[in-house]
N, C-alpha and C. Protein backbone atom coordinates (compact mmCIF):
# COMPACT_ATOMS: atom_id res chain seq x y z
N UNK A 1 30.94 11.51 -18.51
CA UNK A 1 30.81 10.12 -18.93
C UNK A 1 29.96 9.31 -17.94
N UNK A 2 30.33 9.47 -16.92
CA UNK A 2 29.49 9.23 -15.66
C UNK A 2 28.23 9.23 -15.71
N UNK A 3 27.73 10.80 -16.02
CA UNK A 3 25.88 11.09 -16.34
C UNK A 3 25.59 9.96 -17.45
N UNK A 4 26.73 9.90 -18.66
CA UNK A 4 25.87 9.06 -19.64
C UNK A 4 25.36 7.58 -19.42
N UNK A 5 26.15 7.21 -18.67
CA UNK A 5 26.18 5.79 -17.93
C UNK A 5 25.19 5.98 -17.21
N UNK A 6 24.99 6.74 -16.24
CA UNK A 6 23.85 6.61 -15.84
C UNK A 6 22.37 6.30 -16.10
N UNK A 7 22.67 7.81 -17.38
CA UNK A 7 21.56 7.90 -18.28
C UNK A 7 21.24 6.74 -18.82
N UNK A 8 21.82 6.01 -19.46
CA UNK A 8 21.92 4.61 -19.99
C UNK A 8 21.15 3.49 -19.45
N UNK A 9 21.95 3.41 -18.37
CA UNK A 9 21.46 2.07 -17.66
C UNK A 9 19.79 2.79 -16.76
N UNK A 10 19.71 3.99 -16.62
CA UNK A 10 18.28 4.07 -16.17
C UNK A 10 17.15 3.62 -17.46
N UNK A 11 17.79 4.27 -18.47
CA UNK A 11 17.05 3.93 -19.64
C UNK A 11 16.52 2.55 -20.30
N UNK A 12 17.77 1.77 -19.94
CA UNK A 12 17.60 -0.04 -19.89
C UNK A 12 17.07 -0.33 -19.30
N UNK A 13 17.06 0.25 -17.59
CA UNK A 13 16.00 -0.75 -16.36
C UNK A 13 14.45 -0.32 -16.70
N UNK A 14 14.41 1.17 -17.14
CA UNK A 14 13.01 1.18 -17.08
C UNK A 14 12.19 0.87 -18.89
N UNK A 15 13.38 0.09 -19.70
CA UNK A 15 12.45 -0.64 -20.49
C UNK A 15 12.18 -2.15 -20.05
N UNK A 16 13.39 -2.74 -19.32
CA UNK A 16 12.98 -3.82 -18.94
C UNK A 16 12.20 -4.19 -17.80
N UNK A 17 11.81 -3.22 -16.96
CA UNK A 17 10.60 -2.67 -16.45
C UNK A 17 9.08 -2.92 -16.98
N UNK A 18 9.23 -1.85 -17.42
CA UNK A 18 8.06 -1.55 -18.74
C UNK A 18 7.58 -3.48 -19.07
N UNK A 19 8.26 -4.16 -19.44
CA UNK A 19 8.30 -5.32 -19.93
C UNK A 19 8.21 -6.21 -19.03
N UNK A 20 8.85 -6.56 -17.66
CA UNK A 20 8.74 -7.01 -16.84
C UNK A 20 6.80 -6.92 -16.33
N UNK A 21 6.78 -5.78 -16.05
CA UNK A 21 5.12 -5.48 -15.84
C UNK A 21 4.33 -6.21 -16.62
N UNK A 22 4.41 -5.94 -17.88
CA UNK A 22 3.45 -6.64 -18.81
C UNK A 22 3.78 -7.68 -18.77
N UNK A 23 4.43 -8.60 -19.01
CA UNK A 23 4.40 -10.11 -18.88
C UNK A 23 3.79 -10.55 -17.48
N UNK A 24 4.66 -9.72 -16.44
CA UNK A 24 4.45 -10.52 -15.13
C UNK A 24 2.60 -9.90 -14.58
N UNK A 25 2.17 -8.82 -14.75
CA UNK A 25 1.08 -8.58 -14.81
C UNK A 25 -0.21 -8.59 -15.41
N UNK A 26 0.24 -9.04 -16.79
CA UNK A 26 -1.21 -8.99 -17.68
C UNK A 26 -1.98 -10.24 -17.32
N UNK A 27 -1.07 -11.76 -16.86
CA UNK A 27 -1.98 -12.65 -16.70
C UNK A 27 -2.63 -12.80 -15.37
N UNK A 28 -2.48 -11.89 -14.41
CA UNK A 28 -3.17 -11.51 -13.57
C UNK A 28 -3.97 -10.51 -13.96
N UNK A 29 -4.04 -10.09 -14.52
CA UNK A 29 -5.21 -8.73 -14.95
C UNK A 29 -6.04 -9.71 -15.46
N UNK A 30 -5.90 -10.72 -16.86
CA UNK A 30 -6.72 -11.68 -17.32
C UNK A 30 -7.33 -12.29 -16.45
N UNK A 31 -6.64 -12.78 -15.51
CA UNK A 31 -7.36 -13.88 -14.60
C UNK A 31 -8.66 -12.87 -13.92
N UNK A 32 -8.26 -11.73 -13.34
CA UNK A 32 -9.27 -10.80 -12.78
C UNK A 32 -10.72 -10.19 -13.39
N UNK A 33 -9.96 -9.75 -14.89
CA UNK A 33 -11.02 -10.11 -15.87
C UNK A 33 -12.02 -10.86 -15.80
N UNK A 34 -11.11 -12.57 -15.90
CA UNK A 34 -12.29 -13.23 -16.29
C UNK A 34 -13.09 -13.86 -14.75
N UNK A 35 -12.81 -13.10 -13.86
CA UNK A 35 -13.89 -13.46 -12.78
C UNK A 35 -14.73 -12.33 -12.46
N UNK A 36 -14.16 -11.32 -12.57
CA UNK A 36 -15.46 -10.46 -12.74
C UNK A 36 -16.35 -10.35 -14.32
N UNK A 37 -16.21 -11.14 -15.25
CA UNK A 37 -17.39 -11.77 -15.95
C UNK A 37 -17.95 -12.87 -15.20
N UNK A 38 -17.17 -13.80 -15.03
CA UNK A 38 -18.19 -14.59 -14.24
C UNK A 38 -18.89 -14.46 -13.01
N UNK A 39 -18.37 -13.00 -12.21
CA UNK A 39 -18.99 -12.79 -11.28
C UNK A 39 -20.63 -11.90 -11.49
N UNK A 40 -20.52 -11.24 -13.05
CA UNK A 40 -21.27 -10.90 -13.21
C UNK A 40 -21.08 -8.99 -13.33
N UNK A 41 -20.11 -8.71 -12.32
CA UNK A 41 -19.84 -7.15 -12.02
C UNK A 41 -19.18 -6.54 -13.23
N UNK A 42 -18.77 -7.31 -14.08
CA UNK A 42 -18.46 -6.49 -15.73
C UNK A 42 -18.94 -7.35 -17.04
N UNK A 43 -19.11 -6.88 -18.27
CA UNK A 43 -19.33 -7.79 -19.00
C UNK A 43 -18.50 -7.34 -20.47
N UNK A 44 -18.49 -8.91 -20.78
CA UNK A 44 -17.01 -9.15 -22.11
C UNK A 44 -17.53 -8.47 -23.22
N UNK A 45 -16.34 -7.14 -23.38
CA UNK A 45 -16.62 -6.22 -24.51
C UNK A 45 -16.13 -6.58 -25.82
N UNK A 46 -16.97 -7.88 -26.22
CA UNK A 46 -16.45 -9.06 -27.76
C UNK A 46 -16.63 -7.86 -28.47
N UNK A 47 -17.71 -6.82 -28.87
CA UNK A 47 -18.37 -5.98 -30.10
C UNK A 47 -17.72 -5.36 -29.90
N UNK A 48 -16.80 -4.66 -29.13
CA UNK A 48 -16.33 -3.02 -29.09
C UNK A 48 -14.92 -3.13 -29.87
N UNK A 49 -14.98 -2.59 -30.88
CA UNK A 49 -14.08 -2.20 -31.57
C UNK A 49 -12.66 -1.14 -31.69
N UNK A 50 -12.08 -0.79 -30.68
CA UNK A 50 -11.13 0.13 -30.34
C UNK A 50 -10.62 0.79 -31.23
N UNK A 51 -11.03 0.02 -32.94
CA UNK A 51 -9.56 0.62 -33.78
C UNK A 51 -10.61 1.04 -34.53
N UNK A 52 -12.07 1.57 -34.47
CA UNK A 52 -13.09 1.87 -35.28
C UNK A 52 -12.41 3.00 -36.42
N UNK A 53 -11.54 3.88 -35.65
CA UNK A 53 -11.12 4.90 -36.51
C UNK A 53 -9.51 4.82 -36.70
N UNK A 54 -9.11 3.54 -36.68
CA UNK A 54 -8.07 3.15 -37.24
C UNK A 54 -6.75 2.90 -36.83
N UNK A 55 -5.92 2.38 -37.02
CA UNK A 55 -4.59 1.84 -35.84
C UNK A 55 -3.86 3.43 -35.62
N UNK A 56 -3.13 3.88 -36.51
CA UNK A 56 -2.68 5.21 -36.03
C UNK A 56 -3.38 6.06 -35.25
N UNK A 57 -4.52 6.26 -35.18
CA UNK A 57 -5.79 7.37 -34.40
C UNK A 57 -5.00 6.29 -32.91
N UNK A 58 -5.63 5.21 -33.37
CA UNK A 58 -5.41 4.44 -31.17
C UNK A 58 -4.23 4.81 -31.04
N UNK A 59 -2.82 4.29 -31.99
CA UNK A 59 -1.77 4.68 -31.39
C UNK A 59 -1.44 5.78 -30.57
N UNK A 60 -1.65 6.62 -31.64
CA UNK A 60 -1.51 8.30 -30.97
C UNK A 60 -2.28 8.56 -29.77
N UNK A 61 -3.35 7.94 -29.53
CA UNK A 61 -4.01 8.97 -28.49
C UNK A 61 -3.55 7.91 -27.34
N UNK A 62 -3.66 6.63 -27.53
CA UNK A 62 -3.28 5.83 -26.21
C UNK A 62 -2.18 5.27 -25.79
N UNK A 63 -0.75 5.19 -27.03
CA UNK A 63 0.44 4.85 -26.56
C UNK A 63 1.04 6.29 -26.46
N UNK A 64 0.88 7.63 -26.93
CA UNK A 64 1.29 8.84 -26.99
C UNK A 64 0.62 9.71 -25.99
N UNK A 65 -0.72 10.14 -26.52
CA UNK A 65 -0.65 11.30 -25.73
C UNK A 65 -1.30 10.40 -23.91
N UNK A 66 -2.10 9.69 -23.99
CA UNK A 66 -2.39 9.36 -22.71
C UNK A 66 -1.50 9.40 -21.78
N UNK A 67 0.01 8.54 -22.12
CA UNK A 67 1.36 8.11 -20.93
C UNK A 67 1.19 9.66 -20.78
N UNK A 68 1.23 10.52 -21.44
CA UNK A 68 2.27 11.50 -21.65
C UNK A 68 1.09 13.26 -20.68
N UNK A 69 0.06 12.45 -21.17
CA UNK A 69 -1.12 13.52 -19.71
C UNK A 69 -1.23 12.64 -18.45
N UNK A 70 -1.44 11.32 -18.93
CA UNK A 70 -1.71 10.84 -17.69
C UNK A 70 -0.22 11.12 -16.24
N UNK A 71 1.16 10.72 -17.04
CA UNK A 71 1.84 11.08 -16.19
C UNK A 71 2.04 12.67 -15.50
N UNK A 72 1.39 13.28 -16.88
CA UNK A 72 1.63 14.99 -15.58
C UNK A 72 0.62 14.70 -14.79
N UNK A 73 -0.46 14.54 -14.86
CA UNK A 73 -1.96 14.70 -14.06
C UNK A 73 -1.33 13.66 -12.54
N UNK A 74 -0.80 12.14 -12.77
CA UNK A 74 -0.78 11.70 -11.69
C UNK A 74 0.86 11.24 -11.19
N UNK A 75 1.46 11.35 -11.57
CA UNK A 75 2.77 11.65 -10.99
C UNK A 75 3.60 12.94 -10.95
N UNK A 76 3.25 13.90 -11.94
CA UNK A 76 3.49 15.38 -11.87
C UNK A 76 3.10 16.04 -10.98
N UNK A 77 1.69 16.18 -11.28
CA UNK A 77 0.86 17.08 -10.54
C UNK A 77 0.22 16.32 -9.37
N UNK A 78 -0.05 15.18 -9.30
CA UNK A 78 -0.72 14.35 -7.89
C UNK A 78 0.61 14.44 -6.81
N UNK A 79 1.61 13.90 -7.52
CA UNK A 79 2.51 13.09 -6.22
C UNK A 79 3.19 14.77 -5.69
N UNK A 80 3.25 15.96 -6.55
CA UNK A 80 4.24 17.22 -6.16
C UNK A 80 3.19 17.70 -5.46
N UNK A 81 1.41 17.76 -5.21
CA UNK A 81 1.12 18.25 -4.62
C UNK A 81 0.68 17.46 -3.13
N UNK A 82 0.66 16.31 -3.30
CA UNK A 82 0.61 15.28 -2.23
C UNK A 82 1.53 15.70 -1.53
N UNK A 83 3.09 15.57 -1.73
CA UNK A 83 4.00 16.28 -1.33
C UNK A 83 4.22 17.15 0.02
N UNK A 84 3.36 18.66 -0.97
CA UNK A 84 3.44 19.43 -0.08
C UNK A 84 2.74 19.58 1.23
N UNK A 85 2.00 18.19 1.72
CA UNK A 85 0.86 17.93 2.74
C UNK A 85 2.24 17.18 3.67
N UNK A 86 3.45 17.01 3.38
CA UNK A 86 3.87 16.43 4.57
C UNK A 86 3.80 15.04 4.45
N UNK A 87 2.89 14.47 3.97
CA UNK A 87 2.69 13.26 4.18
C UNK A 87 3.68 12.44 4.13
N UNK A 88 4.29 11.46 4.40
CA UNK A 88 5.32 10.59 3.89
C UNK A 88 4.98 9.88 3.03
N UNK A 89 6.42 9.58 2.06
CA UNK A 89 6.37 9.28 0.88
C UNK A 89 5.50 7.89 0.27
N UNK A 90 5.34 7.13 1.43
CA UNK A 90 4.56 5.90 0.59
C UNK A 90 3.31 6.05 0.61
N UNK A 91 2.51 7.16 1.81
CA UNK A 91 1.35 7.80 1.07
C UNK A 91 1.32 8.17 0.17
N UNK A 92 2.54 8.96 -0.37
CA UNK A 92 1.82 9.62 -1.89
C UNK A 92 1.78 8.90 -2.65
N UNK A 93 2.57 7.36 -2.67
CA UNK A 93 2.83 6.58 -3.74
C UNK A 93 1.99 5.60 -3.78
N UNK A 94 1.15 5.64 -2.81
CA UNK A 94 -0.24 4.84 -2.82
C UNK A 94 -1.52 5.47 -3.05
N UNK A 95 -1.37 6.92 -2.36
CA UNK A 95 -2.92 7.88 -2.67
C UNK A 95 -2.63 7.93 -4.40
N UNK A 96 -1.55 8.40 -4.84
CA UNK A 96 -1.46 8.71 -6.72
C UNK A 96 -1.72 7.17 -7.20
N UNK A 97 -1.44 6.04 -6.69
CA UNK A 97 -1.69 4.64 -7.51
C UNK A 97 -2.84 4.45 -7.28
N UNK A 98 -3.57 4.62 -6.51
CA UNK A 98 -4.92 4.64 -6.13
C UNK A 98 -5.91 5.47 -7.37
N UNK A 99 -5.26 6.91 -7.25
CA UNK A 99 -6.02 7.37 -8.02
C UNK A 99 -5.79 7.35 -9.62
N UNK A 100 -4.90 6.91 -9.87
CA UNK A 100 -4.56 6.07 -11.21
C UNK A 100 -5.41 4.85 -11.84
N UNK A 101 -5.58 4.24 -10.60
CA UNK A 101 -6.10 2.98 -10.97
C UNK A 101 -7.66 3.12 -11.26
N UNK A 102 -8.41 4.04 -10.36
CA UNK A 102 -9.52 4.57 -9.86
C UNK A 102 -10.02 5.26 -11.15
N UNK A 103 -9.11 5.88 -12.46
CA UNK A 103 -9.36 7.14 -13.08
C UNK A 103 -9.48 5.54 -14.39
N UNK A 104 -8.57 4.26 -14.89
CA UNK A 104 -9.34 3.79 -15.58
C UNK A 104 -10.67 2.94 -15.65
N UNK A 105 -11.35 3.08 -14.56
CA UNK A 105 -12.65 2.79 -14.62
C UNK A 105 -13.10 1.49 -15.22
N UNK A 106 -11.97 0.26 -14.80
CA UNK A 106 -12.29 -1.00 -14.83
C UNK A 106 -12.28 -1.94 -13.76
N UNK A 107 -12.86 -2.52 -13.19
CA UNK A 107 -12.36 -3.44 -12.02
C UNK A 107 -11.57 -4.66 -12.01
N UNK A 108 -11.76 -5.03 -13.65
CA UNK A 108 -10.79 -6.42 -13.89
C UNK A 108 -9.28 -5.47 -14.05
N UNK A 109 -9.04 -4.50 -13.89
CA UNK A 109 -7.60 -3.93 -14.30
C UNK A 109 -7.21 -3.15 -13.20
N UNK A 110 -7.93 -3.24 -11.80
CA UNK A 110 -7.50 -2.24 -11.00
C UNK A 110 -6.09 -2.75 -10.37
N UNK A 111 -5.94 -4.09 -10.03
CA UNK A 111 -4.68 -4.64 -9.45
C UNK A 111 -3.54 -3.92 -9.92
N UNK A 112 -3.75 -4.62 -11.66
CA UNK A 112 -2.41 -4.19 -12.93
C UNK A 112 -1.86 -2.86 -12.90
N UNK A 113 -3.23 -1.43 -12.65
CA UNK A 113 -3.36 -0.34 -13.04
C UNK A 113 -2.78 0.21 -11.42
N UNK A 114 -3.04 -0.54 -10.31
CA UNK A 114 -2.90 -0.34 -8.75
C UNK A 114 -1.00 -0.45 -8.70
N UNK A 115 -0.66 -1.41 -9.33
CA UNK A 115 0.68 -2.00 -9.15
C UNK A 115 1.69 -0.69 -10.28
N UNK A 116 1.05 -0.60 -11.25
CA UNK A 116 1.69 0.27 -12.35
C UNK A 116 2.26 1.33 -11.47
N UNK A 117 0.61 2.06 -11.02
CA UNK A 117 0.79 3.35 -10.29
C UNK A 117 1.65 3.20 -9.23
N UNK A 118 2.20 2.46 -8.22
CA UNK A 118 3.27 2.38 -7.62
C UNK A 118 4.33 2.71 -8.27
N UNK A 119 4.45 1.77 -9.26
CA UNK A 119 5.72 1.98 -9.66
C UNK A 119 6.58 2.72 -10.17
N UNK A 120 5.46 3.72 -11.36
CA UNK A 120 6.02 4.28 -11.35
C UNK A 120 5.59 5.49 -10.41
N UNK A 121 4.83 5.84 -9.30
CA UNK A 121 5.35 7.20 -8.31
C UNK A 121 6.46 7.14 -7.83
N UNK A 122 6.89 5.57 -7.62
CA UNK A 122 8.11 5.27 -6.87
C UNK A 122 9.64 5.59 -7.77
N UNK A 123 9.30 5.70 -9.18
CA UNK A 123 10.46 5.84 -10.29
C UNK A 123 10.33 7.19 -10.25
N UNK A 124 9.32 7.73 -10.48
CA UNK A 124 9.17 9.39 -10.54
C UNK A 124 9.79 10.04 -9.06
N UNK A 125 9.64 9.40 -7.70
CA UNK A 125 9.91 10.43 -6.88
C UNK A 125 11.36 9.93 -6.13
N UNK A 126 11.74 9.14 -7.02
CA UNK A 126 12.99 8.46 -6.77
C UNK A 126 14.08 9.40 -7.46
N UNK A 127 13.52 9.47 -9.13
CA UNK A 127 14.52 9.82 -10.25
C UNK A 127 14.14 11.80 -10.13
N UNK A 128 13.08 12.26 -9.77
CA UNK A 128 12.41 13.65 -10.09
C UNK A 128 12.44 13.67 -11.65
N UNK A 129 12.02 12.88 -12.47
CA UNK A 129 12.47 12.92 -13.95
C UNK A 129 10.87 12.00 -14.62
N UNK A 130 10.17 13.05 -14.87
CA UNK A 130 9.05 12.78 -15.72
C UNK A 130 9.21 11.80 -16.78
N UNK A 131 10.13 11.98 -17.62
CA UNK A 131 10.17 11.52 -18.68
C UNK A 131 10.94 9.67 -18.74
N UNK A 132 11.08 9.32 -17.46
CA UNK A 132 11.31 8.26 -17.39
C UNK A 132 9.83 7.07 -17.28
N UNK A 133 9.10 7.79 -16.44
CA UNK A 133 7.38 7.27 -16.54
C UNK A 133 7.00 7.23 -17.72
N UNK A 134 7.23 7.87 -18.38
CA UNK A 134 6.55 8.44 -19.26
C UNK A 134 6.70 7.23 -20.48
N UNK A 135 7.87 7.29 -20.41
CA UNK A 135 8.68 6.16 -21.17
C UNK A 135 8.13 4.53 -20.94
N UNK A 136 8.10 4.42 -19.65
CA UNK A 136 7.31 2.82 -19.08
C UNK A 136 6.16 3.10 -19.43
N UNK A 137 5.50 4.17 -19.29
CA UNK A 137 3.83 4.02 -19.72
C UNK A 137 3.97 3.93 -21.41
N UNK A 138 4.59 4.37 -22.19
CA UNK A 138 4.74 4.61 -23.13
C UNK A 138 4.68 2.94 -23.63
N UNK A 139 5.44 2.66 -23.25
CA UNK A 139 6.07 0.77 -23.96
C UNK A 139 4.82 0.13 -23.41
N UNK A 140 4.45 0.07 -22.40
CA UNK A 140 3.64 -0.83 -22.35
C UNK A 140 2.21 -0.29 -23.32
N UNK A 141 1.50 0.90 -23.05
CA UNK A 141 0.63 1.57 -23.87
C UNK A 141 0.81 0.77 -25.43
N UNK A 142 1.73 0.87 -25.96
CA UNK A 142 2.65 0.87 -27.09
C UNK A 142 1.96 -1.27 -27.44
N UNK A 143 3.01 -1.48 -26.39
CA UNK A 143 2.62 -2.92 -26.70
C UNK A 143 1.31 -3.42 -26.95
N UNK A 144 0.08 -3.13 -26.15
CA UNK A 144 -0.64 -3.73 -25.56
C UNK A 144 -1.42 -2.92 -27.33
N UNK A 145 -1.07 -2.01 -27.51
CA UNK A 145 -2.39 -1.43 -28.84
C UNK A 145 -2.04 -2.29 -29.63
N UNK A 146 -0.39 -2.39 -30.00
CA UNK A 146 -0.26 -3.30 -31.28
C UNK A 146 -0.41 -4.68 -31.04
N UNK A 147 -0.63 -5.46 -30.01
CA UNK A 147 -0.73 -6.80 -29.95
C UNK A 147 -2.35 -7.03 -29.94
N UNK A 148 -2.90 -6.13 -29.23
CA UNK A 148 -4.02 -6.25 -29.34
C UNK A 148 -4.95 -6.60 -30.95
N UNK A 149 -4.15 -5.14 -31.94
CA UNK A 149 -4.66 -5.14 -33.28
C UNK A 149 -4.26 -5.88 -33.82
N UNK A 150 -2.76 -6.29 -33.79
CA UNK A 150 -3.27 -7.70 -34.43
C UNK A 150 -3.12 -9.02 -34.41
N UNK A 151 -3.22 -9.09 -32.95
CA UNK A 151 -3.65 -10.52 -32.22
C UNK A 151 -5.05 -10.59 -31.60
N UNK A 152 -5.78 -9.38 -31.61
CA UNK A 152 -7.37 -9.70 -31.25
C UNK A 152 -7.15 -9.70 -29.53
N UNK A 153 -8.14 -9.16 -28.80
CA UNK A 153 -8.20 -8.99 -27.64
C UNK A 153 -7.87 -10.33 -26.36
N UNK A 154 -8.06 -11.53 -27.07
CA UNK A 154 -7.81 -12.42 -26.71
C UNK A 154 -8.58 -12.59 -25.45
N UNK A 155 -10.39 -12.08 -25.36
CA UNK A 155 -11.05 -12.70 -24.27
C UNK A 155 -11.64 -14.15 -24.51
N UNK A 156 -11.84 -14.37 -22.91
CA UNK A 156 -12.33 -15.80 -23.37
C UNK A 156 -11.17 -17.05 -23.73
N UNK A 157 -10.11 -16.69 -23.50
CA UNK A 157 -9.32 -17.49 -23.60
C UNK A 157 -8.19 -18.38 -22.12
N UNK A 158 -8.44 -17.37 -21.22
CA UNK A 158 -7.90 -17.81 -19.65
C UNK A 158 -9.46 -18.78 -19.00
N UNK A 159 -8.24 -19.51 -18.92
CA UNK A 159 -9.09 -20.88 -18.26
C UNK A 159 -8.61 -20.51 -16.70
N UNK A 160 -9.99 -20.96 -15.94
CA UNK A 160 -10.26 -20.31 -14.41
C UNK A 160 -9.74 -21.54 -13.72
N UNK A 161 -8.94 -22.33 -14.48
CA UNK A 161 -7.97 -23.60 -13.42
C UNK A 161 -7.24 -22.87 -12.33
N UNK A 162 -7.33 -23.63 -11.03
CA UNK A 162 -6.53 -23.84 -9.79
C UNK A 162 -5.13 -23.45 -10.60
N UNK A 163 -4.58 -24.04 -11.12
CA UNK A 163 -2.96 -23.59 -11.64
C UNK A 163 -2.66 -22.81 -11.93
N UNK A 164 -3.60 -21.99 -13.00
CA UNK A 164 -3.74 -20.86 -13.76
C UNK A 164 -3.75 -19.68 -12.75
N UNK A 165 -4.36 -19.77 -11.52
CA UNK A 165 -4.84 -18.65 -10.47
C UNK A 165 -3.49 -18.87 -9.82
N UNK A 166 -3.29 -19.60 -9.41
CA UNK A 166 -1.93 -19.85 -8.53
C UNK A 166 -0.18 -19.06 -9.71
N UNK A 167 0.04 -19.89 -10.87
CA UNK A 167 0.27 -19.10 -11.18
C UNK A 167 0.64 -17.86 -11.70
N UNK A 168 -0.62 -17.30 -11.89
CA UNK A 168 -0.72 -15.69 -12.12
C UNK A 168 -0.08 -14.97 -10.85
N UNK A 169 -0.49 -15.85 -9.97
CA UNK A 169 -0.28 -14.73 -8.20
C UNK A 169 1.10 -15.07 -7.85
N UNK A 170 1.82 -16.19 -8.42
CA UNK A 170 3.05 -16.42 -8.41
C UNK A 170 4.01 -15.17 -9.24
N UNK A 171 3.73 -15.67 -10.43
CA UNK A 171 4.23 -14.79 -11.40
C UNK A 171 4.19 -12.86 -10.96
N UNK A 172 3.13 -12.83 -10.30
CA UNK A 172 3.11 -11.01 -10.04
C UNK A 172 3.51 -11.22 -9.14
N UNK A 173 3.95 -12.07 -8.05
CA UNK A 173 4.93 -12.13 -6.78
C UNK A 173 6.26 -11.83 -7.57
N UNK A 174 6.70 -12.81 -7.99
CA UNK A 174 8.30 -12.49 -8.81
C UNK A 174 8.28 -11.18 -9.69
N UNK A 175 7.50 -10.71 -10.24
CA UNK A 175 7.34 -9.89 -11.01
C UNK A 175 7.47 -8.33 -9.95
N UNK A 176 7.16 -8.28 -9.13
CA UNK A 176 6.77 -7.32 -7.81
C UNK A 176 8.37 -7.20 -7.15
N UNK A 177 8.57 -8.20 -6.99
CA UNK A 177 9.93 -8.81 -6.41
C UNK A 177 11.33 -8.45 -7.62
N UNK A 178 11.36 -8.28 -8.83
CA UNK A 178 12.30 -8.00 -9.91
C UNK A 178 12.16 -6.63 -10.17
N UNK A 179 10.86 -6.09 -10.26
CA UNK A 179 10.69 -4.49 -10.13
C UNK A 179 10.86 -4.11 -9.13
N UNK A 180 11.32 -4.16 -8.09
CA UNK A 180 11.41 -3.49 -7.05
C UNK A 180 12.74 -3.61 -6.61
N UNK A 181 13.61 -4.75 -7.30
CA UNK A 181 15.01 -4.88 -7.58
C UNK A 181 15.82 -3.63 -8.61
N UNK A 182 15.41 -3.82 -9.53
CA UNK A 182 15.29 -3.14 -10.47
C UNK A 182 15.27 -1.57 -10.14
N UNK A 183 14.59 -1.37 -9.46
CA UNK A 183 13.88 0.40 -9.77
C UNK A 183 15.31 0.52 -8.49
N UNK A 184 15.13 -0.33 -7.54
CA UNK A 184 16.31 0.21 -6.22
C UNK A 184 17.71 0.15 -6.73
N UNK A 185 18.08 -1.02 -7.80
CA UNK A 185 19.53 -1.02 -7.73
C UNK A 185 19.92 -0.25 -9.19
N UNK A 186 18.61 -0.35 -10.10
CA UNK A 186 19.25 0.25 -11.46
C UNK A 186 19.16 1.64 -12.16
N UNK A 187 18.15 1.93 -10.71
CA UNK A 187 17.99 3.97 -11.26
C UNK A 187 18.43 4.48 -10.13
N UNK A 188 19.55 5.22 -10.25
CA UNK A 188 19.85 6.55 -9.68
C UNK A 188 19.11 7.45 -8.49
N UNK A 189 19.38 7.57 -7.61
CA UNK A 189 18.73 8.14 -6.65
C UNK A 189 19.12 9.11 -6.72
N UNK A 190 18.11 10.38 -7.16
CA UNK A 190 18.63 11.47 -7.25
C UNK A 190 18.03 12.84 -6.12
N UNK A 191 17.38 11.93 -5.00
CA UNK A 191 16.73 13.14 -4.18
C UNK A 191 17.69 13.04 -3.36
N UNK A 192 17.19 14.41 -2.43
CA UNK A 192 18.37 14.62 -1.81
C UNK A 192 18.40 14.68 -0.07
């Protein structure tokens, strides 16, 4: 009864996780966005169409199979072989967020994608349980296709106000600060 409880409440923290991130992070990703358009170093992809071949095709490949390679490739296979170098643990949980962030190949999303990858190496080498990442990448993946399709990408809409910058950096402070509550008091420490 014990395991199920467990099971349970890990399962609750890391959807309200999952959720926590996206709220408390996307309007800092926006804000980052929209200064590297105005800085010039990326430019606003209005024409690109994501769902060219249709909402189920994106679903599947980017709320499904992506969480679901991306977590073996960089918390499976990055953080178990980081690992075996000795290194201590918040190297690996920074070299794998690093290279997480590094592998989607945006600069307005490296913060969001920088902060993710913490979190979860830190859930993965906390819990040894793949399928809990998998799950946070999953929901957010999940969210972000269907709001996107059909709420529209929503660029061009964060205004570069003093308040707005302040707070975004507020908001991923508390947001940083509740996940990190969260992952310590509501999942199971299962290393040994």
């Amino acid at each position: 009864m014990l395991k199920v409880k467990n099971i349970l409440r890990t399962l609750a923290v890391c959807v309200i996780i999952a959720f926590v991130c996206l709220f408390g992070y996307l309007m800092l990703q926006n804000m980052c966005a929209e200064l590297f358009v105005h800085w010039g170093l990326e430019a606003r992809a209005e024409n690109v169409n994501m769902f060219a071949n249709g909402f189920w095709l994106m679903f599947i490949s980017g709320a499904i199979l992506a969480p679901v390679i991306e977590e073996l490739i960089f918390r499976l296979l990055a953080c178990k072989l980081l690992q075996l170098t000795k290194m201590p643990i918040w190297c690996v949980i920074i070299i794998s967020a690093i290279a997480f962030a590094v592998y989607h190949h945006s600069w307005s999303q490296t913060i969001y994608q920088l902060l993710m990858g913490i979190w979860l190496a830190w859930i993965f080498l906390k819990t040894h349980h793949i399928g809990w990442t998998m799950m946070i990448h999953f929901i957010n993946n999940a969210f972000i296709i269907t709001y996107t399709y059909f709420a529209g990408n929503g660029s061009g809409v964060f205004d570069l106000s003093a308040g707005n910058i302040v707070l975004s950096l507020l908001l991923a402070a508390v947001t940083t600060i509740t996940v990190f509550f969260l992952i310590k008091k509501g999942i199971p420490n299962y290393e040994k």
